[in-house]
PDB file of N, CA and C in Angstrom:
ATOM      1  N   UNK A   1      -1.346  -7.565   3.461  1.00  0.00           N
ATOM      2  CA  UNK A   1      -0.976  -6.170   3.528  1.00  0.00           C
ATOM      3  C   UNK A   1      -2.203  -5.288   3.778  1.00  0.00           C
ATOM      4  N   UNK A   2      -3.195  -5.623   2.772  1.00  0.00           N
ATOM      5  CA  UNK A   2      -4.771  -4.545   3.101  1.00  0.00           C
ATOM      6  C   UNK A   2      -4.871  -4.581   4.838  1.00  0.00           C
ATOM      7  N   UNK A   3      -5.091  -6.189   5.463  1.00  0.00           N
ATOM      8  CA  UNK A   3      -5.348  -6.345   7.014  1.00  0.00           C
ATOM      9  C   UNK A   3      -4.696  -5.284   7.907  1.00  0.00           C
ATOM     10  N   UNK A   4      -2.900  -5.149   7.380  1.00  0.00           N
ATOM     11  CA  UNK A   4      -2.549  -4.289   7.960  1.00  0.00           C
ATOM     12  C   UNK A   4      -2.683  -2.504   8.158  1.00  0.00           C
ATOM     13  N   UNK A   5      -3.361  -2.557   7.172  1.00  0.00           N
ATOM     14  CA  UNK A   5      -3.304  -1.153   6.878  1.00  0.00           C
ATOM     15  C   UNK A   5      -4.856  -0.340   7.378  1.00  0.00           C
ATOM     16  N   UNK A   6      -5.646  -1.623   7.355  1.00  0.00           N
ATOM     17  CA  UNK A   6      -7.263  -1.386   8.454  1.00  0.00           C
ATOM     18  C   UNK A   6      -6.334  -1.434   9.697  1.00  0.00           C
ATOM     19  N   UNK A   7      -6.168  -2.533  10.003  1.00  0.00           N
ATOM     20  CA  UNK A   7      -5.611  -2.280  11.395  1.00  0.00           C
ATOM     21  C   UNK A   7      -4.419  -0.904  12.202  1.00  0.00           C
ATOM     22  N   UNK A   8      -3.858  -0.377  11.052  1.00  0.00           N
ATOM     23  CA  UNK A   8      -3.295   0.665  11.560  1.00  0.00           C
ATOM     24  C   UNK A   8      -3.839   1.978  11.207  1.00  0.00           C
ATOM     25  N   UNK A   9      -5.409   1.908  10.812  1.00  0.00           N
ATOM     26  CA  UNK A   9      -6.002   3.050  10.190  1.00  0.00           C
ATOM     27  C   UNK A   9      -7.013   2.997  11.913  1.00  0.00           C
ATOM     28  N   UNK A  10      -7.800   1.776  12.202  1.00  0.00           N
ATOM     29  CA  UNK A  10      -8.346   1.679  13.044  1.00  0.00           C
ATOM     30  C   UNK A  10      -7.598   2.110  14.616  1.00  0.00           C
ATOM     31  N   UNK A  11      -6.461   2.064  14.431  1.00  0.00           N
ATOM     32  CA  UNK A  11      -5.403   2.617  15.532  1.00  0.00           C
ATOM     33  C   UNK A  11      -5.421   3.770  15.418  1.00  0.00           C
ATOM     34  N   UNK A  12      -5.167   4.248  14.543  1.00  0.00           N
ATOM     35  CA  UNK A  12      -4.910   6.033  14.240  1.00  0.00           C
ATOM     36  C   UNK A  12      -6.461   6.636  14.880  1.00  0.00           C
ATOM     37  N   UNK A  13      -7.312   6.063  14.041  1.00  0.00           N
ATOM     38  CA  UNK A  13      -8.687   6.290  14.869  1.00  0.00           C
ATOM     39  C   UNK A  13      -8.961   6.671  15.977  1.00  0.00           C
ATOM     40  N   UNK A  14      -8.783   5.437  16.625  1.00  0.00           N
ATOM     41  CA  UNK A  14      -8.350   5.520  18.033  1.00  0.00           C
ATOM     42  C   UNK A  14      -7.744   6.276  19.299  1.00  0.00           C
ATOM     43  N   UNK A  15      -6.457   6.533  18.568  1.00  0.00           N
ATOM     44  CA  UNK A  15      -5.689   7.566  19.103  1.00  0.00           C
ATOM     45  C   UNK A  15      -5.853   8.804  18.885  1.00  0.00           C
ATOM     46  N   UNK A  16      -6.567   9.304  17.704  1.00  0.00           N
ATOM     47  CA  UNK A  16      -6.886  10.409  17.272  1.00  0.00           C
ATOM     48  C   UNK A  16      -8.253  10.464  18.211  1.00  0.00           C
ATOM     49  N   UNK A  17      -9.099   9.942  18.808  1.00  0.00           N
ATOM     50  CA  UNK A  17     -10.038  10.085  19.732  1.00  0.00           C
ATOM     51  C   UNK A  17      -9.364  10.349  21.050  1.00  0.00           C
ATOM     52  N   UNK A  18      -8.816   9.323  21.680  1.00  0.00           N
ATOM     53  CA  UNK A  18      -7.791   9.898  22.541  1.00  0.00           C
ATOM     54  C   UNK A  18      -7.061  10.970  23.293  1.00  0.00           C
ATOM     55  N   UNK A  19      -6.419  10.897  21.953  1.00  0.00           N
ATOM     56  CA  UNK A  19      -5.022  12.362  22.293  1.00  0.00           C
ATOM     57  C   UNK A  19      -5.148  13.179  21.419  1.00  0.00           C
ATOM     58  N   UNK A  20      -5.702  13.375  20.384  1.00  0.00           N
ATOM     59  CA  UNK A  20      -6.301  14.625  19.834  1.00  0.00           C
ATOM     60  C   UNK A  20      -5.478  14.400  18.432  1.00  0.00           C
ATOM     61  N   UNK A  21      -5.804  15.193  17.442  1.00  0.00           N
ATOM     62  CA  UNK A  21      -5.319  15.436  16.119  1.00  0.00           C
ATOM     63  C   UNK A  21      -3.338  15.811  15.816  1.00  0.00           C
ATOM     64  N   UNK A  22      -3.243  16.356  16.990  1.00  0.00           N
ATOM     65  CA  UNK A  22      -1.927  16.827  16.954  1.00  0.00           C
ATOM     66  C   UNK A  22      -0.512  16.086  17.655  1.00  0.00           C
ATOM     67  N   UNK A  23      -1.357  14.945  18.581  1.00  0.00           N
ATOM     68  CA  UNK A  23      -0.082  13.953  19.636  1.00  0.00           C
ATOM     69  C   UNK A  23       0.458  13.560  18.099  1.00  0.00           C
ATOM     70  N   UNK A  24       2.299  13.475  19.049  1.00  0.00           N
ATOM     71  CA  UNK A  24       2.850  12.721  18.383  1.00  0.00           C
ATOM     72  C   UNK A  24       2.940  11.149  17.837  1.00  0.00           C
ATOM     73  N   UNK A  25       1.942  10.432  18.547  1.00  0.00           N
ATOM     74  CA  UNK A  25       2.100   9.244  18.626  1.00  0.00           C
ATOM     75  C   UNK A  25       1.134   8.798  17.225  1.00  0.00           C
ATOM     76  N   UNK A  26       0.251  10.154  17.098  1.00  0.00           N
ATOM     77  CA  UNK A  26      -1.058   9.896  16.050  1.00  0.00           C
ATOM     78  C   UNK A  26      -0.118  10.230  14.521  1.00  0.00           C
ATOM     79  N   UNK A  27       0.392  11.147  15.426  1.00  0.00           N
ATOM     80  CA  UNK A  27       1.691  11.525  13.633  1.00  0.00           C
ATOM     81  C   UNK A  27       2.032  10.222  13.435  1.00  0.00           C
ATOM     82  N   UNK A  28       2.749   9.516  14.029  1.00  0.00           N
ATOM     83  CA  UNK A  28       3.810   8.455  13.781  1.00  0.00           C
ATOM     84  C   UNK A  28       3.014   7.072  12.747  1.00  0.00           C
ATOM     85  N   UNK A  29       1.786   7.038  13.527  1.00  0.00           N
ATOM     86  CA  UNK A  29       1.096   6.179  12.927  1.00  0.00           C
ATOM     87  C   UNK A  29       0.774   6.009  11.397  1.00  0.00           C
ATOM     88  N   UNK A  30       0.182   7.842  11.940  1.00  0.00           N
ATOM     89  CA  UNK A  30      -0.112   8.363  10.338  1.00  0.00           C
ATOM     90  C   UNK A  30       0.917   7.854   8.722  1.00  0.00           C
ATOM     91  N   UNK A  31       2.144   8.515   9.592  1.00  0.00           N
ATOM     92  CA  UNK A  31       3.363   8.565   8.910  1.00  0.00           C
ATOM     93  C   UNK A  31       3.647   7.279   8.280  1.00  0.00           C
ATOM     94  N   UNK A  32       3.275   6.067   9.295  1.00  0.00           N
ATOM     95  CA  UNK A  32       3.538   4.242   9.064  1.00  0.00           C
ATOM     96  C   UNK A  32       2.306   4.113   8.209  1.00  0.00           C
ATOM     97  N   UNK A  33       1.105   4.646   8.718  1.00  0.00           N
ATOM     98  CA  UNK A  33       0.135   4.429   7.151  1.00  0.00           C
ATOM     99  C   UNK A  33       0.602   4.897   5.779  1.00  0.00           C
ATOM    100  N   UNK A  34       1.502   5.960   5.784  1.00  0.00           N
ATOM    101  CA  UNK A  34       1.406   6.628   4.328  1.00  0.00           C
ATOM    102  C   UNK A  34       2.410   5.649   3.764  1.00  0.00           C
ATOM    103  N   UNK A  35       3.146   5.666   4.821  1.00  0.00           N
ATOM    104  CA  UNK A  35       4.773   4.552   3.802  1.00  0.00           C
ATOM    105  C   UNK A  35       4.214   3.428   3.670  1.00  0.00           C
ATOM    106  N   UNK A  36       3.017   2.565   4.486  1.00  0.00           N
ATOM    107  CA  UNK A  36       2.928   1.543   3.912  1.00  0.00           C
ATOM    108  C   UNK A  36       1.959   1.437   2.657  1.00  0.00           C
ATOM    109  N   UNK A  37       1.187   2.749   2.292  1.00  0.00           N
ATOM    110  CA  UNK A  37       0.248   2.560   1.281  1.00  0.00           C
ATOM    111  C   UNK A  37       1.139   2.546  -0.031  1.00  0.00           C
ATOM    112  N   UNK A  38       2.176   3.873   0.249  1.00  0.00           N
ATOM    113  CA  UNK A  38       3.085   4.119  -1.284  1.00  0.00           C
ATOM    114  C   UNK A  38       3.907   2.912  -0.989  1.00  0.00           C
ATOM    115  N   UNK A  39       4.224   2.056   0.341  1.00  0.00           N
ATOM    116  CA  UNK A  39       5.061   0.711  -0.701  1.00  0.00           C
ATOM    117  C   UNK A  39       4.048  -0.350  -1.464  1.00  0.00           C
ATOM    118  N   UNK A  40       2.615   0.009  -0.492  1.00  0.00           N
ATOM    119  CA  UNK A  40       1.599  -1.091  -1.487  1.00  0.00           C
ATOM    120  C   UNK A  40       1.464  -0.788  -2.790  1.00  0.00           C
ATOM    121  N   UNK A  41       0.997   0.970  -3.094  1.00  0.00           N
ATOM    122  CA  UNK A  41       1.193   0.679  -4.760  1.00  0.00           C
ATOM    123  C   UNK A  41       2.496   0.531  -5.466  1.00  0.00           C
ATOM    124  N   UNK A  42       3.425   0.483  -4.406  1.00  0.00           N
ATOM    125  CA  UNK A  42       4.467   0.524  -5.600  1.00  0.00           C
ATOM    126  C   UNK A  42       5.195  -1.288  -5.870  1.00  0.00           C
ATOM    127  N   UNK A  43       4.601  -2.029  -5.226  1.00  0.00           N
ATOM    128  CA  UNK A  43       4.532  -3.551  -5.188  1.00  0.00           C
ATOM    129  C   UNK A  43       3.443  -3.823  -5.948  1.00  0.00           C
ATOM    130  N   UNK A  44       2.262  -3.438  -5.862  1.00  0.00           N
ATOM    131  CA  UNK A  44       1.057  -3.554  -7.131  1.00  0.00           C
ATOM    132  C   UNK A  44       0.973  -3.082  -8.375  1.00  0.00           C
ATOM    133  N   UNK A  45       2.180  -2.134  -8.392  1.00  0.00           N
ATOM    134  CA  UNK A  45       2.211  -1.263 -10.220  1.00  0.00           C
ATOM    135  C   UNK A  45       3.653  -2.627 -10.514  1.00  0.00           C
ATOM    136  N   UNK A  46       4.721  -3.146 -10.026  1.00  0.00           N
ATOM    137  CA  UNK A  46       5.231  -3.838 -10.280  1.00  0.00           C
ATOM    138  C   UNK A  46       5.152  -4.788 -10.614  1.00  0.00           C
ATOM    139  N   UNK A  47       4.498  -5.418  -9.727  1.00  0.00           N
ATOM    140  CA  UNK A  47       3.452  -6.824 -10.370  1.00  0.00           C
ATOM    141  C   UNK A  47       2.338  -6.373 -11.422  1.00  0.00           C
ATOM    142  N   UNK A  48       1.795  -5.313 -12.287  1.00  0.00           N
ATOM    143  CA  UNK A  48       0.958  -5.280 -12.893  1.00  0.00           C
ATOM    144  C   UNK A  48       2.097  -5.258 -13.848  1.00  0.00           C
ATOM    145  N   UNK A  49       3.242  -4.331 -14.369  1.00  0.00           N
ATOM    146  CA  UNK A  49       3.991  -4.620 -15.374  1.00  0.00           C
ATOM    147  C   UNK A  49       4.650  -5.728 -15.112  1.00  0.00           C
ATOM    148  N   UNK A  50       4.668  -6.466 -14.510  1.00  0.00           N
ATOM    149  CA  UNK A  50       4.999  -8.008 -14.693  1.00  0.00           C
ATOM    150  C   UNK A  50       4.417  -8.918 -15.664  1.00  0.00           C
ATOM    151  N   UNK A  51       3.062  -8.945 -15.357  1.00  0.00           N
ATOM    152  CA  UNK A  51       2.000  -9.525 -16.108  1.00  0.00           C
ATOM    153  C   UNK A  51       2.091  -8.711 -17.647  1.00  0.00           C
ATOM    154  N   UNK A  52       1.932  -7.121 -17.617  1.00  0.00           N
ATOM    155  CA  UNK A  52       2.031  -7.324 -19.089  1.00  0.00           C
ATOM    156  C   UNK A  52       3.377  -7.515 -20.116  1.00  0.00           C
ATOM    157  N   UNK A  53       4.365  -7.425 -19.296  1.00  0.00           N
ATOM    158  CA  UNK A  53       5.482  -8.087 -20.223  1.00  0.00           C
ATOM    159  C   UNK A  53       5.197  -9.643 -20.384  1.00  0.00           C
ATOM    160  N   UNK A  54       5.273  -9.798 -19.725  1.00  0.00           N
ATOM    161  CA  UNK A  54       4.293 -11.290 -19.766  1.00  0.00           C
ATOM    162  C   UNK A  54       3.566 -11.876 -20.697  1.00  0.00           C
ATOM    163  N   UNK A  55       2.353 -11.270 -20.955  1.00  0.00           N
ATOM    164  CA  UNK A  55       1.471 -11.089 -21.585  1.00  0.00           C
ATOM    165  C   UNK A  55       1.929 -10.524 -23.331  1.00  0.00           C
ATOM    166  N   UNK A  56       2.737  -9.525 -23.123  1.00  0.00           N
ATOM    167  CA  UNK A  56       3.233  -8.625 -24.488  1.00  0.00           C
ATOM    168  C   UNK A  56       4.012 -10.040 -25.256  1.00  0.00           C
ATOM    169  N   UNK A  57       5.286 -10.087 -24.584  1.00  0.00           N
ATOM    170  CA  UNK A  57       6.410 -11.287 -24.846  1.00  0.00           C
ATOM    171  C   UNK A  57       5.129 -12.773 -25.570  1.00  0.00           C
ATOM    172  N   UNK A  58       4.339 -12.837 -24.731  1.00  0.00           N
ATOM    173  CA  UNK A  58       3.183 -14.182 -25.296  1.00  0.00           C
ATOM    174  C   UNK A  58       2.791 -13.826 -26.506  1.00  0.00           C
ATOM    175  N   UNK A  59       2.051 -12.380 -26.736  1.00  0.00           N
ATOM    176  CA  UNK A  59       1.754 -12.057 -28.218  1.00  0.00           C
ATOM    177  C   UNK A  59       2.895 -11.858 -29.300  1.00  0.00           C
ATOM    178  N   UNK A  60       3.884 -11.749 -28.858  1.00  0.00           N
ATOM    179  CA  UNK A  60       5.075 -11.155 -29.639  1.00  0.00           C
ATOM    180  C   UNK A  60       5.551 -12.380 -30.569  1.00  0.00           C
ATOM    181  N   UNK A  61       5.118 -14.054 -29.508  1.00  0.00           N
ATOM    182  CA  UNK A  61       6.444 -14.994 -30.345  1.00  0.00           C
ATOM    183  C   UNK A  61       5.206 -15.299 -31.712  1.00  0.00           C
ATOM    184  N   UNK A  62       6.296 -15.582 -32.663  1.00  0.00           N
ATOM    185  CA  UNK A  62       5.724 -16.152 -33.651  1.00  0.00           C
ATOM    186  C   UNK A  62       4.866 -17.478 -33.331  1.00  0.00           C
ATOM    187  N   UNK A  63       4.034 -18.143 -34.563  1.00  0.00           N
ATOM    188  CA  UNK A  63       2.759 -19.182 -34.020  1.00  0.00           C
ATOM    189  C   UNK A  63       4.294 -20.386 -34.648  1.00  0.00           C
ATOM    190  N   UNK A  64       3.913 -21.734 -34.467  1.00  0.00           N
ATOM    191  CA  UNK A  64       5.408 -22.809 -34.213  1.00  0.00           C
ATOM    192  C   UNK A  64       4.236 -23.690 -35.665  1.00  0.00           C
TER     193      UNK A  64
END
């Protein structure tokens, strides 16, 4: 996921040299960077409360 998100930052770059700050094509990109960053944290805050229920549930059981 990071690979992708250099690679579509390095595009935006690009195009923003190009066709200037305002083409639509530089929006669009933009737009595919932002949704893919808020689905990255929101797949990385999920998997972090994964681990600590995880983790909580491990401290919680009694010793056998």
């Amino acid at each position: 996921m990071h690979k992708n998100l250099q690679n579509l930052e390095r595009l935006c770059q690009k195009l923003q040299f190009r066709y200037g700050q305002d083409d639509e094509l530089v929006m669009q990109v933009k737009h595919e960077i932002d949704s893919n960053v808020t689905r990255y944290s929101k797949n990385r805050h999920s998997e972090n409360q994964g681990r600590y229920r995880e983790r909580k549930e491990e401290f919680s059981m009694p010793p056998h």
